[in-house]
N, C-alpha and C. Protein backbone atom coordinates (compact mmCIF):
# COMPACT_ATOMS: atom_id res chain seq x y z
N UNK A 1 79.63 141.72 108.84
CA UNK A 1 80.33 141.32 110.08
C UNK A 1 80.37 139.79 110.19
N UNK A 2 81.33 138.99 110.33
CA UNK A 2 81.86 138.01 110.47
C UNK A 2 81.54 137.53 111.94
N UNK A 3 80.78 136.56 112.40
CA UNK A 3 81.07 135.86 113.75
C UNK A 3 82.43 134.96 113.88
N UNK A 4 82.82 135.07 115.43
CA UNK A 4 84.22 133.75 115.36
C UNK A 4 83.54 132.45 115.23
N UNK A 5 82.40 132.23 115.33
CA UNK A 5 81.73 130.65 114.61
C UNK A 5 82.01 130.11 113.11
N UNK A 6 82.00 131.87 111.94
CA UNK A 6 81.67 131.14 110.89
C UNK A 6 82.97 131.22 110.35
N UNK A 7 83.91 132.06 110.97
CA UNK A 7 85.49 132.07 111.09
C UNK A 7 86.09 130.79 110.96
N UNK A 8 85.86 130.50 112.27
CA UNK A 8 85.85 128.96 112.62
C UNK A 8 85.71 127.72 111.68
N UNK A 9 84.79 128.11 111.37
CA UNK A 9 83.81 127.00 109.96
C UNK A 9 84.78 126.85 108.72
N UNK A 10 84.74 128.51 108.59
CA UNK A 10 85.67 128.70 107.30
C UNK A 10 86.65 127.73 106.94
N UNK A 11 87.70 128.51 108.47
CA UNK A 11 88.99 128.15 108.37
C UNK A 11 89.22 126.17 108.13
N UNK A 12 88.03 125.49 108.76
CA UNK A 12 88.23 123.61 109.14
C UNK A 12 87.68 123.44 107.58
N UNK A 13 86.73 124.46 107.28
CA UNK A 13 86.38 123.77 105.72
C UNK A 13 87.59 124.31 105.06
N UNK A 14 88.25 125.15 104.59
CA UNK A 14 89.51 125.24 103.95
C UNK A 14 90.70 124.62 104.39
N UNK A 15 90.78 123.80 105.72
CA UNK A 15 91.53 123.34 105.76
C UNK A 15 91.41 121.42 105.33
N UNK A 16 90.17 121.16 105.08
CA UNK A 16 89.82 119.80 104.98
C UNK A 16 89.26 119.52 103.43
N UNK A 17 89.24 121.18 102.98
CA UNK A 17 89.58 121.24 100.72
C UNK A 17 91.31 121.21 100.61
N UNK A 18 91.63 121.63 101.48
CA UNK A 18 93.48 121.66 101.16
C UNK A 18 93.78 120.50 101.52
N UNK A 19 93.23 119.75 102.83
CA UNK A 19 93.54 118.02 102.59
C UNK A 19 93.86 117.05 101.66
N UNK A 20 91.96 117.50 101.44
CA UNK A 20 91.58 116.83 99.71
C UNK A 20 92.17 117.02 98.80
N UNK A 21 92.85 118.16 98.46
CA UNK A 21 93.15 118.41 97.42
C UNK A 21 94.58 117.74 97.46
N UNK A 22 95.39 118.24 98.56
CA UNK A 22 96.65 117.56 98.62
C UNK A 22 97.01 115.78 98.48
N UNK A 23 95.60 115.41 99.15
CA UNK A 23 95.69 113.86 98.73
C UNK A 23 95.94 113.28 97.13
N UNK A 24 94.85 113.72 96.60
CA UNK A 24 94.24 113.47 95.55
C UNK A 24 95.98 113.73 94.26
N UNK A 25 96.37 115.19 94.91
CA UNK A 25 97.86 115.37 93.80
C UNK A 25 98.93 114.52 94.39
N UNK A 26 99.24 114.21 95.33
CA UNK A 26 100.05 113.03 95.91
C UNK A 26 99.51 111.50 95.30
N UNK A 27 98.23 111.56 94.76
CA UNK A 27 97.83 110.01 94.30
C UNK A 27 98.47 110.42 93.12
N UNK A 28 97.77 111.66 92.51
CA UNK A 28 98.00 111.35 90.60
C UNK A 28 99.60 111.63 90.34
N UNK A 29 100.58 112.33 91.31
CA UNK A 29 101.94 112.21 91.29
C UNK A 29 102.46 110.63 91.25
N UNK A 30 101.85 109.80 91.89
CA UNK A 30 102.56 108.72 92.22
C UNK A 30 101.96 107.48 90.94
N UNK A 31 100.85 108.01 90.52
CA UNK A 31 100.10 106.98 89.22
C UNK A 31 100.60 107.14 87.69
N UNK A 32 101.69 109.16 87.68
CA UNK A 32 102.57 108.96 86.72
C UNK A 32 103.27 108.94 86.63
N UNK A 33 104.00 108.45 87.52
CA UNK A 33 105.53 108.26 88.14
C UNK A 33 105.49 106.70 87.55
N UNK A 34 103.99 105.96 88.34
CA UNK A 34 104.36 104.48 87.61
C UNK A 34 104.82 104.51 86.24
């Protein structure tokens, strides 16, 4: 059984690895583009 706390948790930590991650391919897009 799941609490809405760790729901919660989940969802801000998967949304702040999809950040990261999206940053990071927007840098190395633009470093072989140079």
């Amino acid at each position: 059984m799941f609490s809405s706390a760790m729901i919660g948790l989940l969802a801000v930590t998967g949304v702040t690895i999809y950040g990261i991650d999206r940053m990071f391919t927007v840098r190395s897009e633009r470093v072989t583009k140079k």
